[in-house]
C-alpha atoms as a PDB file:
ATOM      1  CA  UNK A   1       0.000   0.000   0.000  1.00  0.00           C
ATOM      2  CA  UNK A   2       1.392   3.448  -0.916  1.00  0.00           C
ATOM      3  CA  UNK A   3      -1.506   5.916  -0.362  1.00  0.00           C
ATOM      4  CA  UNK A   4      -4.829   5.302   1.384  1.00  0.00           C
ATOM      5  CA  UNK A   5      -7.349   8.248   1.685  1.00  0.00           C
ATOM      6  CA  UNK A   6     -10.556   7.826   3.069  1.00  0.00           C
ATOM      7  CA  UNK A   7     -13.656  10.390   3.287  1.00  0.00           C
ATOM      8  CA  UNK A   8     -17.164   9.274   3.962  1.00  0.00           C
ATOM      9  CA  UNK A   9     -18.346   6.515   2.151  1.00  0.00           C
ATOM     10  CA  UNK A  10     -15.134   7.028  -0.200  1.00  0.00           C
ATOM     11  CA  UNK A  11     -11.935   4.718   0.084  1.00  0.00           C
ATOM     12  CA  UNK A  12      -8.856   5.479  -2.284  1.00  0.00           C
ATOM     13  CA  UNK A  13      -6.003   3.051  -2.284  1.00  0.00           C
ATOM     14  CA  UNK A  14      -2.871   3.481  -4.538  1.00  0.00           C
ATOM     15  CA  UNK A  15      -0.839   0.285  -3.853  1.00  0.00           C
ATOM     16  CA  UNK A  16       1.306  -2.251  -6.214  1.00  0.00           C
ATOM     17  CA  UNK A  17      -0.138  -5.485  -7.262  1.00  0.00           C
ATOM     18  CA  UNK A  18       2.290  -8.614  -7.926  1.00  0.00           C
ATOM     19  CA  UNK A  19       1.050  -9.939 -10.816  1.00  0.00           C
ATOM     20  CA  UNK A  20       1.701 -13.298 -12.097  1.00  0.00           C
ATOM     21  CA  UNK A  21       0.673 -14.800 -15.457  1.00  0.00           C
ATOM     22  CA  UNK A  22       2.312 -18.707 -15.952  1.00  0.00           C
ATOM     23  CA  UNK A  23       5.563 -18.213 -15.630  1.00  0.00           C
ATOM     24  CA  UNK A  24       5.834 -14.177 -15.772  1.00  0.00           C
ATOM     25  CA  UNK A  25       5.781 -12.001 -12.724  1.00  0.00           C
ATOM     26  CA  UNK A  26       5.915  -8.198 -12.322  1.00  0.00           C
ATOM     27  CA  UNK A  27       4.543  -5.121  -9.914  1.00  0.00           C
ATOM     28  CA  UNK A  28       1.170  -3.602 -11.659  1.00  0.00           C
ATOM     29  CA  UNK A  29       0.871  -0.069 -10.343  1.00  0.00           C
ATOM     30  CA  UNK A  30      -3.095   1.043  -9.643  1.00  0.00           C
ATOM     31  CA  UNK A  31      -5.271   2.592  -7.658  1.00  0.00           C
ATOM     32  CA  UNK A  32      -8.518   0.963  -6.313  1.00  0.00           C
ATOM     33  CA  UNK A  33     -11.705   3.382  -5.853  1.00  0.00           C
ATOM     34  CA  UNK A  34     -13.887   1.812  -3.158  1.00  0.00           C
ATOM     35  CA  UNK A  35     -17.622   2.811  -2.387  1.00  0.00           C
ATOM     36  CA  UNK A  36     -19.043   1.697   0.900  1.00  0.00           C
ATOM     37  CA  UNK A  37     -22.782   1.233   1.622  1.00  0.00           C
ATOM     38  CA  UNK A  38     -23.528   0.252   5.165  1.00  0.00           C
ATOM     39  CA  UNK A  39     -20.269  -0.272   5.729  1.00  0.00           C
ATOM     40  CA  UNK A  40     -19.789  -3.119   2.813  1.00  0.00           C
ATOM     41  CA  UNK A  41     -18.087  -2.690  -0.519  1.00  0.00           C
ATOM     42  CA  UNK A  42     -20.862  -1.860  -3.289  1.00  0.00           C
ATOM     43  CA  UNK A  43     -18.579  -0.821  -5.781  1.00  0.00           C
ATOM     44  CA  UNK A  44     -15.259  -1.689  -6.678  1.00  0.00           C
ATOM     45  CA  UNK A  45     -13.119  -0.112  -9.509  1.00  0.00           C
ATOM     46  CA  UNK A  46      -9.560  -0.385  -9.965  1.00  0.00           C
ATOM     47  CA  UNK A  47      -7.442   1.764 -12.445  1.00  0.00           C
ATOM     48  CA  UNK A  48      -4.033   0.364 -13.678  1.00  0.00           C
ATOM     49  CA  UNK A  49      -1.843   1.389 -16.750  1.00  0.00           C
ATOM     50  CA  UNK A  50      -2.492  -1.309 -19.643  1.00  0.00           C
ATOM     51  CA  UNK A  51       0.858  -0.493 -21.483  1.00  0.00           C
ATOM     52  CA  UNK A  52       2.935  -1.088 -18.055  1.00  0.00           C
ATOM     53  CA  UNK A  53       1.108  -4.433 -17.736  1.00  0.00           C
ATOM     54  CA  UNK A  54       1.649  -5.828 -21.388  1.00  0.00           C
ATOM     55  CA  UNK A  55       5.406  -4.821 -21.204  1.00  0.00           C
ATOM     56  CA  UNK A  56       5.564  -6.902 -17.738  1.00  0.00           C
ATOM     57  CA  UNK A  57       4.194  -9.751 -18.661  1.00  0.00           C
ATOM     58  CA  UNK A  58       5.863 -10.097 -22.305  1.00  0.00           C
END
């Protein structure tokens, strides 16, 4: 986890996912955009770079 930031029913998280495809690995910069509802995860979005992904995993 880099960067959390929470407000209301808002959670931000920039963090690094270790991605792993067969036998390819590499670190996936994103950022997850959380929205709670009675305290439980409704909605889920994450945001990640496609380019930086394909070169990773060629």
């Amino acid at each position: 986890m880099l960067n959390l930031l929470a407000e209301d029913d808002l959670v931000i998280a920039e963090r690094v996912d270790r991605t792993v495809a067969g036998a390819k690995r590499g670190d996936l910069p994103c950022v997850g955009m959380l929205l709670l509802r009675d305290g439980k995860i409704a909605v889920w979005r994450d945001y990640f770079d496609l380019a930086t992904y394909q070169r990773a995993m060629a």
